[in-house]
Protein backbone atom coordinates (compact mmCIF):
# COMPACT_ATOMS: atom_id res chain seq x y z
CA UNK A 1 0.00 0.00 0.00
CA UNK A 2 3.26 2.71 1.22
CA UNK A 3 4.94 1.63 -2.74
CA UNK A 4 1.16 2.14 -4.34
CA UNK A 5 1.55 5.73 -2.40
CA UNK A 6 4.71 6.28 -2.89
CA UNK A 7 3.74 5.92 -6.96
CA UNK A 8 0.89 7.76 -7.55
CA UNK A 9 2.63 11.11 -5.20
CA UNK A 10 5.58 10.93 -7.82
CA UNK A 11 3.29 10.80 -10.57
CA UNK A 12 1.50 13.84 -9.46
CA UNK A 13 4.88 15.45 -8.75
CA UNK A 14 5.97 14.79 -12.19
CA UNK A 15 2.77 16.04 -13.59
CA UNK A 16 2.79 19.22 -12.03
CA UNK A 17 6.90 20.18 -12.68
CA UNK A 18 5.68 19.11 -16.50
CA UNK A 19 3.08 22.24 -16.16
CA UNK A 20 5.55 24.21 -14.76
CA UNK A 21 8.35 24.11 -17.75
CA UNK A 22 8.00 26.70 -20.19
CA UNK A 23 10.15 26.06 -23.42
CA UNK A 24 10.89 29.25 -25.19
CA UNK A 25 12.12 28.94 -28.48
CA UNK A 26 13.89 31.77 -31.00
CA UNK A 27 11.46 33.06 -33.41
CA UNK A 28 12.66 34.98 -37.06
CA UNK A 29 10.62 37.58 -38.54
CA UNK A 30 9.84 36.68 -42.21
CA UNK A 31 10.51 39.39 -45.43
CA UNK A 32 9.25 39.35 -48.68
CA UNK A 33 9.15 36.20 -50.60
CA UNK A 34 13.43 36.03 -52.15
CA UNK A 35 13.77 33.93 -55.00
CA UNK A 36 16.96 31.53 -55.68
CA UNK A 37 17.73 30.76 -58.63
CA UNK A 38 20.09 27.83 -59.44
CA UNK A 39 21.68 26.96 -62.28
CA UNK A 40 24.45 24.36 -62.20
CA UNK A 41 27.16 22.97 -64.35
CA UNK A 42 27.54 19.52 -65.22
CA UNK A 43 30.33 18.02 -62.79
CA UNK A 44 34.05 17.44 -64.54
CA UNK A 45 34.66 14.02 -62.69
CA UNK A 46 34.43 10.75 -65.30
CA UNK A 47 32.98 9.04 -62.76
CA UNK A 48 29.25 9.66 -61.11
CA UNK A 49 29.30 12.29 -59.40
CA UNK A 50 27.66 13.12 -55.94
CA UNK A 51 24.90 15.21 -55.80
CA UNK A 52 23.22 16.85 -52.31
CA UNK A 53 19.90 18.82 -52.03
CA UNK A 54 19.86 19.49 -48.12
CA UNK A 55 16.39 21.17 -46.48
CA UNK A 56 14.45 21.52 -44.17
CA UNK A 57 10.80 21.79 -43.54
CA UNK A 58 8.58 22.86 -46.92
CA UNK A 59 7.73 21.83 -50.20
CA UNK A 60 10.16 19.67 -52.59
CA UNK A 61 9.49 19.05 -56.28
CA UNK A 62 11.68 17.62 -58.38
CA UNK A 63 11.47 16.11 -62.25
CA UNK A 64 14.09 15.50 -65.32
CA UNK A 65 14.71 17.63 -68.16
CA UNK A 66 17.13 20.12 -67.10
CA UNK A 67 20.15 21.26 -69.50
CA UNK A 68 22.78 21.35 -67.33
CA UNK A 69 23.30 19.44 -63.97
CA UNK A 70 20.46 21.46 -61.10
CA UNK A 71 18.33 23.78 -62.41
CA UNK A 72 15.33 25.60 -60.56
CA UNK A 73 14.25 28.16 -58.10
CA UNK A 74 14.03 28.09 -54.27
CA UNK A 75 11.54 30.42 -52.69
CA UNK A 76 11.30 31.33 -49.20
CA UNK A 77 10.97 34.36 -47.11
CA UNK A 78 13.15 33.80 -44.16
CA UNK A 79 16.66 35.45 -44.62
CA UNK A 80 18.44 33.06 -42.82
CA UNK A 81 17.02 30.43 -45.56
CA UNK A 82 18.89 31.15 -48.37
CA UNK A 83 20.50 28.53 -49.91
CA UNK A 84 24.08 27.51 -50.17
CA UNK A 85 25.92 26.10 -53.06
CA UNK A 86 29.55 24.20 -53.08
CA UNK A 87 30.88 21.77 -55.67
CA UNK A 88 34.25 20.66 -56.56
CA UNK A 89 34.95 18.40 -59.78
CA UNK A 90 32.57 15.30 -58.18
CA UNK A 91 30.37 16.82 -55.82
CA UNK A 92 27.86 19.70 -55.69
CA UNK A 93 25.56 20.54 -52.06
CA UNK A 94 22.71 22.37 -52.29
CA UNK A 95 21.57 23.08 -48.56
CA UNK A 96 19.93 25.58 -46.84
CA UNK A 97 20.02 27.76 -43.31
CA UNK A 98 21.85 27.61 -40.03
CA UNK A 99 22.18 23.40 -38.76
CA UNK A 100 21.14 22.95 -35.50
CA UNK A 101 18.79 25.75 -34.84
CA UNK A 102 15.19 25.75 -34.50
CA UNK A 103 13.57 28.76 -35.02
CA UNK A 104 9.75 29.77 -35.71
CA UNK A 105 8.65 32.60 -38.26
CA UNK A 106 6.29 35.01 -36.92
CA UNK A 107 4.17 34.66 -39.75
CA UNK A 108 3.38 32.08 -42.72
CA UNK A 109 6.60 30.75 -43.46
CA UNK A 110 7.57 30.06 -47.47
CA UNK A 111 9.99 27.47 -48.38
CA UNK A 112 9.32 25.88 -51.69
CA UNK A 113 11.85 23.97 -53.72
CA UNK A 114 11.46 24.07 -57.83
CA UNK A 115 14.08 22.01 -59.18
CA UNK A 116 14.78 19.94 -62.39
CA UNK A 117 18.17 17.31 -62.77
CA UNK A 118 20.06 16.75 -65.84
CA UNK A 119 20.98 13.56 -67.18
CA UNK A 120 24.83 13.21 -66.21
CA UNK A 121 25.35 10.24 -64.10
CA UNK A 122 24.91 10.95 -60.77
CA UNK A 123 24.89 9.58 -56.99
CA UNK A 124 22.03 11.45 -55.79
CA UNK A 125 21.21 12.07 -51.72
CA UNK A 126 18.01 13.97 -50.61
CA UNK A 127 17.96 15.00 -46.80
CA UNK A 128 14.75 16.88 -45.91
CA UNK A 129 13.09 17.64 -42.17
CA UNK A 130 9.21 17.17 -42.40
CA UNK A 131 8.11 18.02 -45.81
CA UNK A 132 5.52 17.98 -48.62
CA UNK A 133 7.80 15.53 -51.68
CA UNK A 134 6.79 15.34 -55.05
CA UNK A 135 9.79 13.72 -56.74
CA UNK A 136 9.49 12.34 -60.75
CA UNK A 137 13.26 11.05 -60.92
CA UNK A 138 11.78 9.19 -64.24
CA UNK A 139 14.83 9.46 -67.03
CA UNK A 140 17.67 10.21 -65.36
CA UNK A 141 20.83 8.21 -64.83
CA UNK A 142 21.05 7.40 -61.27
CA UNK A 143 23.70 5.46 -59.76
CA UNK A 144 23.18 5.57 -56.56
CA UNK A 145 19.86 7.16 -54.28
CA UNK A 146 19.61 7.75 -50.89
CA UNK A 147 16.28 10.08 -49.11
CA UNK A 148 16.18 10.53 -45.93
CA UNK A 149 13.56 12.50 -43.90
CA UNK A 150 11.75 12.97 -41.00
CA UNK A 151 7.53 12.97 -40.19
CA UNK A 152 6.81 13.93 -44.32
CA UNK A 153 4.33 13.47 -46.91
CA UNK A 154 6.20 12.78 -50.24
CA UNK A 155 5.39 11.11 -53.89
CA UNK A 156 7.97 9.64 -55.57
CA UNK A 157 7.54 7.72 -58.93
CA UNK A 158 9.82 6.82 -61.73
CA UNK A 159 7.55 7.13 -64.75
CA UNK A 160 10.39 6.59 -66.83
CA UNK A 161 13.00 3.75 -67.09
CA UNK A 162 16.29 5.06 -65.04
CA UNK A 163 19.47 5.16 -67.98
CA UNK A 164 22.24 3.00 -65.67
CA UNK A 165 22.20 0.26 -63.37
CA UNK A 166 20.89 1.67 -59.88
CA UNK A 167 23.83 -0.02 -57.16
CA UNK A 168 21.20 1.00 -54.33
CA UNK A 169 18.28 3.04 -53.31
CA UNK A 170 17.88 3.37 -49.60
CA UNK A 171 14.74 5.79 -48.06
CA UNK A 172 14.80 6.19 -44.36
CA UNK A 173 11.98 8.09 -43.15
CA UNK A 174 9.99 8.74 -39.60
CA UNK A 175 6.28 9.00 -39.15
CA UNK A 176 5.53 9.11 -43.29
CA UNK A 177 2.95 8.88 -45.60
CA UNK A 178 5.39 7.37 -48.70
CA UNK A 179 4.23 6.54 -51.96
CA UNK A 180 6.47 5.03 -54.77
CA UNK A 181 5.27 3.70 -57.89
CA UNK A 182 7.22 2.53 -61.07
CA UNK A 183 9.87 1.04 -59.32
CA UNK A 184 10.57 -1.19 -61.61
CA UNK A 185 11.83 1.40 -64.19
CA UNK A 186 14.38 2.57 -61.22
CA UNK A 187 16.72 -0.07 -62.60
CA UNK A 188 18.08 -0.75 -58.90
CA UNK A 189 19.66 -4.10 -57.73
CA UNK A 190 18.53 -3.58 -54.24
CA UNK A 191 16.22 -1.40 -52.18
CA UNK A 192 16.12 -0.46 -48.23
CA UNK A 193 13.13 1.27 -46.93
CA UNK A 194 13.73 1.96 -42.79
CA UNK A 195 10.88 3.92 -41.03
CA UNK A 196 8.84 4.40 -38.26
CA UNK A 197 4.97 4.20 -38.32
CA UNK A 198 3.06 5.40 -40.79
CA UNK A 199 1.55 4.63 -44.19
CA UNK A 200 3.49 3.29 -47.26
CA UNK A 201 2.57 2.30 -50.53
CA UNK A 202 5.35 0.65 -53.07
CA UNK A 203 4.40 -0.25 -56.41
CA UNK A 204 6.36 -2.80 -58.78
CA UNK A 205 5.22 -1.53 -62.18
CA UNK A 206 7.59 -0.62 -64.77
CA UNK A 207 9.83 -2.47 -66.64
CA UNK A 208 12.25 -4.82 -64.50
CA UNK A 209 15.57 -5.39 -66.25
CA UNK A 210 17.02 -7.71 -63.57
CA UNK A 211 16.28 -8.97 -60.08
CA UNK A 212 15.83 -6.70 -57.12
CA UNK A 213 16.26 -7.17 -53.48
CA UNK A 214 14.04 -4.97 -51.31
CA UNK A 215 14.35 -5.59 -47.47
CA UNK A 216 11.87 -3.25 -45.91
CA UNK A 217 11.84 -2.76 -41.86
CA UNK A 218 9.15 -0.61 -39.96
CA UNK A 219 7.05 0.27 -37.04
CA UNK A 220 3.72 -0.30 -36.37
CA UNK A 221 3.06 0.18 -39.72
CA UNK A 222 0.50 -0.05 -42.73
CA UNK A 223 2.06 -1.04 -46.12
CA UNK A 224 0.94 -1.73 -48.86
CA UNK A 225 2.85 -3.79 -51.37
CA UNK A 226 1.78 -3.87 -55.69
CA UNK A 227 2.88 -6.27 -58.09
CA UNK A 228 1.87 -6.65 -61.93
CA UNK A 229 0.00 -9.69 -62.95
CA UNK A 230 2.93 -11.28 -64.33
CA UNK A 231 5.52 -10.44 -61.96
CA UNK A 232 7.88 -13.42 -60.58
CA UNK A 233 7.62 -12.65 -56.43
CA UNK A 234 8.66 -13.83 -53.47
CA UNK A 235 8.29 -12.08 -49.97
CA UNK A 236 8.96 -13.23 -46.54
CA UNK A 237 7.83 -11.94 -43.50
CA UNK A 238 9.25 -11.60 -40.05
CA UNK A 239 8.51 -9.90 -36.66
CA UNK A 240 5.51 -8.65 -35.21
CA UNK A 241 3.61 -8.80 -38.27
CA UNK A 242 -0.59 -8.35 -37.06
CA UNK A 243 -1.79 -8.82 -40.10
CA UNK A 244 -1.32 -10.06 -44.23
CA UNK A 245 -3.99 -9.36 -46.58
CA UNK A 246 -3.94 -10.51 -50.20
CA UNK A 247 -5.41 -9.64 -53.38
CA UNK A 248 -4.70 -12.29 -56.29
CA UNK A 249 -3.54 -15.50 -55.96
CA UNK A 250 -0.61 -16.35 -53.88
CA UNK A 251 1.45 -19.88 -52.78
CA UNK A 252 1.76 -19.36 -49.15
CA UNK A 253 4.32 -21.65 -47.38
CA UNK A 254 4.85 -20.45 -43.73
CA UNK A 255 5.56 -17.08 -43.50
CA UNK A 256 6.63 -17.01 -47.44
CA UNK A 257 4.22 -15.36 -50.29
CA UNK A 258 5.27 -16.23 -53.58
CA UNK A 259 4.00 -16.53 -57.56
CA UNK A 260 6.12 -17.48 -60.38
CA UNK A 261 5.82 -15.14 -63.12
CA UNK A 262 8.09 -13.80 -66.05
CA UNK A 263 11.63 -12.08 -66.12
CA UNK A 264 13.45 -11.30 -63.39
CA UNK A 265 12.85 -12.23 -59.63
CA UNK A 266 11.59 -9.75 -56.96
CA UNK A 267 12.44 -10.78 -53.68
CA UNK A 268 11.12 -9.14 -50.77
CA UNK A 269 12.26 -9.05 -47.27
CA UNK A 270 9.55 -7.42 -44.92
CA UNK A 271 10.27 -7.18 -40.78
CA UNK A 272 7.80 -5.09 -38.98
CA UNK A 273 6.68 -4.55 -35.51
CA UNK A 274 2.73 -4.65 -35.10
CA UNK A 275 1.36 -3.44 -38.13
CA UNK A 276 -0.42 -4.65 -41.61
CA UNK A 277 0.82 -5.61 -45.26
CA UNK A 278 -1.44 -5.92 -47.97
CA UNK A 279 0.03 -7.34 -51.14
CA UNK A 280 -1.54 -7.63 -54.72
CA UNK A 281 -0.93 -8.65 -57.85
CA UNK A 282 -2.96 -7.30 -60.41
């Protein structure tokens, strides 16, 4: 009965020093809305080169089609926000403010990222805070792709076949809603998807030039897994998995969801804690 006392008095006690901290964090006053505009040189290195876009929280679209390496426009109207810009012969950064602080604008706050890539062959790494993402990296010749974010919304899709062979793509997100579709047409040999809960959809379509590992770990999670009707599939499930929903015909042995198909093999490696997968194939 004292230890039951004893419990509930600290609680209370915590409780009320809880009410008691005040946390008072810097604020900026915004300006006018600046515009950024980049406009990048292809790198000089023979071999891929390394590409950064570093920002925080806001609004990200990318696509193709640009001449040279980065083209586009940033648009924000907090002063500390203006982008930065290094390169050497193999690397160009693209990032944006002071690291490390936190501060809140007065008003509505305007961070929006324009930007199209070019077609030299690049290693490309996206590191955001929580965002809005619309990325089309459909036509470019990726070597290597790495996001990382934190709680965001973001779209990415390759609507059209990638030019090289994709080493990796690795996305490590927090709290998400993720959707990528054509993934296929990334060209990748393997794929790593780490994040916390949330909601993720990854779609197989495209056109799959040779087999792909995806290993794919998460939280208490709902994903949501699409195949085309004549893929050649095999997942396998580990963890705390709650629940597995199908659409289509599958041959389930154990904890293993397969279906021969044609071309190349897609083999996916799925470990969650709690959480749902629905797969289809369709």
């Amino acid at each position: 009965m004292k230890l039951m006392r004893f419990a509930i008095l600290l609680m209370v006690l915590v409780f009320c020093m809880a009410c008691s901290i005040n946390i008072n964090l810097p604020t900026v006053t915004t300006t006018d809305p600046q515009d950024f505009t980049i406009n990048e040189k292809p790198l000089k290195g023979t071999e891929p080169g390394k590409v950064t876009i570093e920002m925080g929280g806001g609004e990200l679209n990318i696509t193709s089609g640009a001449k040279n390496l980065v083209e586009g426009t940033v648009r924000y109207n907090v002063k500390d926000w203006k982008p930065t810009i290094e390169r050497n012969d193999d690397s160009l950064t693209i990032t944006q403010g002071e690291n490390g602080k936190i501060t809140i604008p007065n008003t509505k706050a305007i961070n929006e990222w324009d930007l199209q890539l070019g077609e030299q062959p690049m290693r490309l790494e996206i590191k955001a805070g929580g965002y809005k993402g619309k990325l089309d990296l459909g036509g470019l010749s990726l070597n290597k792709l790495n996001i990382s974010d934190g709680a965001s919304t973001c779209d990415v899709d390759f609507s059209e076949p990638n030019k090289i062979v994709m080493d990796s793509f690795t996305y490590k997100t927090g709290a998400s809603t993720v959707e990528i579709n054509n993934l296929a047409n990334a060209n990748a040999k393997e794929l790593l998807i780490e994040s916390g809960a949330g909601s993720f959809t990854f779609d197989f379509n495209g056109k799959l030039q040779r087999d792909l590992t995806v290993r794919i770990s998460s939280g208490a999670s709902d994903v949501h897994l699409k195949f085309p009707p004549d893929a050649n599939v095999e997942i396998r499930f580990s963890g705390g998995i709650s629940n597995i929903n199908t659409n289509g015909t599958w041959i389930v042995n154990d904890s293993t969801y397969s279906n021969s198909g044609n071309g190349p093999l897609i083999t996916v490696k799925v470990e969650m804690v709690l959480g749902s997968v629905t797969i289809e194939r369709k």
